[in-house]
Each structure stands twice: as C-alpha cells, then as structure tokens.
Protein backbone atom coordinates (compact mmCIF):
# COMPACT_ATOMS: atom_id res chain seq x y z
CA UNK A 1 18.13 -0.59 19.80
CA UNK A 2 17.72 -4.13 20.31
CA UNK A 3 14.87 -4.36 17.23
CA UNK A 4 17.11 -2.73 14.75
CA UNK A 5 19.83 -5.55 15.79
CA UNK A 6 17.71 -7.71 15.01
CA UNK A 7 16.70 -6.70 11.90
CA UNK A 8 20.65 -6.39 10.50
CA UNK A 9 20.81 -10.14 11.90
CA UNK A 10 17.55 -11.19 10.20
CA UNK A 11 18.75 -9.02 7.17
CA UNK A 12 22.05 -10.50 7.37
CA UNK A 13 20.40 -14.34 7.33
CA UNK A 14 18.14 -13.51 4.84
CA UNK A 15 21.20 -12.37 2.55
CA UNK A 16 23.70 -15.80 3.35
CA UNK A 17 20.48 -17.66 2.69
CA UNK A 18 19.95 -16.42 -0.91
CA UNK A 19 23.28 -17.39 -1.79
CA UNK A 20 22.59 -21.14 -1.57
CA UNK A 21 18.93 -21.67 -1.61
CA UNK A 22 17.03 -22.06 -4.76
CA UNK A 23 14.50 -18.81 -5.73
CA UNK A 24 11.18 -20.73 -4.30
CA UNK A 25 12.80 -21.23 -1.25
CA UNK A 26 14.38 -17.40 -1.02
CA UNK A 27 10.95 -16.26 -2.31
CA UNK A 28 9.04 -18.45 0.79
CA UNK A 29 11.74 -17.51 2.66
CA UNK A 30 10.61 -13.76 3.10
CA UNK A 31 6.97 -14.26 2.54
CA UNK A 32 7.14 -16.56 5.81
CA UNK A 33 9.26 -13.73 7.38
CA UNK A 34 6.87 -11.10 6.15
CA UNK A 35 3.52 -13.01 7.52
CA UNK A 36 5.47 -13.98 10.77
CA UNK A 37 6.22 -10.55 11.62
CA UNK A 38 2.68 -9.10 10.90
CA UNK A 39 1.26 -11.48 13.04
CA UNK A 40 3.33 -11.49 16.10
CA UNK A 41 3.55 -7.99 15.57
CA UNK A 42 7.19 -7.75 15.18
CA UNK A 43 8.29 -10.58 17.79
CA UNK A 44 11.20 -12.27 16.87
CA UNK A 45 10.13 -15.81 17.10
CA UNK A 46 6.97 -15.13 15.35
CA UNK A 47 9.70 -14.16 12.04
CA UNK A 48 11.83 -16.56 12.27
CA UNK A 49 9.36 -19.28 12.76
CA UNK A 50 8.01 -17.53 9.68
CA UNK A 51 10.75 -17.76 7.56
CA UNK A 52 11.12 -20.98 8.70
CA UNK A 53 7.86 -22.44 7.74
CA UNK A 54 8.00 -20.14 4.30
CA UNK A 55 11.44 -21.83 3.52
CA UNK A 56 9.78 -25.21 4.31
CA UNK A 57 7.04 -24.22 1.81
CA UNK A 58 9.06 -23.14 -0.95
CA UNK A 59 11.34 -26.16 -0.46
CA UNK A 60 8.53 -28.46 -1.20
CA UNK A 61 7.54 -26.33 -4.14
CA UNK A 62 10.99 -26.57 -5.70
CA UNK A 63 10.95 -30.34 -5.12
CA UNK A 64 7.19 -30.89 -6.48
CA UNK A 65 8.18 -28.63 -9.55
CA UNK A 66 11.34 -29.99 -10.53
C-alpha cells in the first residue's frame, strides 16, 4: 500500500514536472528515476535522488546545447 502511494506521488511529480521543464531535463528526469530505483531496489530516496541527479544532468545538457 504504501509503495503504490508512492508511485501516484512520484507519477504525479513526474507529470507537474513535464509541464515546465524543457525535454532534456524531463528526459534525465526519468532516466535518473529509472537508474535510482534499480539500484536501491525500489527505495524511495534512491528515486528521487535519481531523478534528481538525472534532472541536474539534463539541465546542463539543455544549457551546453542551447
């Protein structure tokens, strides 16, 4: 119970988020959330600090590609 409410509130992020970030940043965005699950084996901080170090990635993309 508590995994699937996380999921609709990591869903639900991941949705707001791709309203207002650019597509490198949505696309590092779930890669980071992908990889961070995988490897903490579906912990919660492992996916977030995923996502959070994909967005970072795909920020830094956007801004060296621009």
């Amino acid at each position: 119970m508590i995994k699937s409410g996380i999921g609709i509130a990591l869903l639900a992020t991941f949705v707001g988020l791709s309203g207002c970030a650019t597509k490198a940043e949505t696309i590092g965005t779930a890669g980071g959330m992908a990889a961070g699950a995988a490897v903490s084996n579906g912990g919660m901080m492992g996916t977030l600090g995923g996502a959070m170090l994909g967005y970072g990635a795909g920020r830094a993309y956007e801004d060296k590609h621009r």
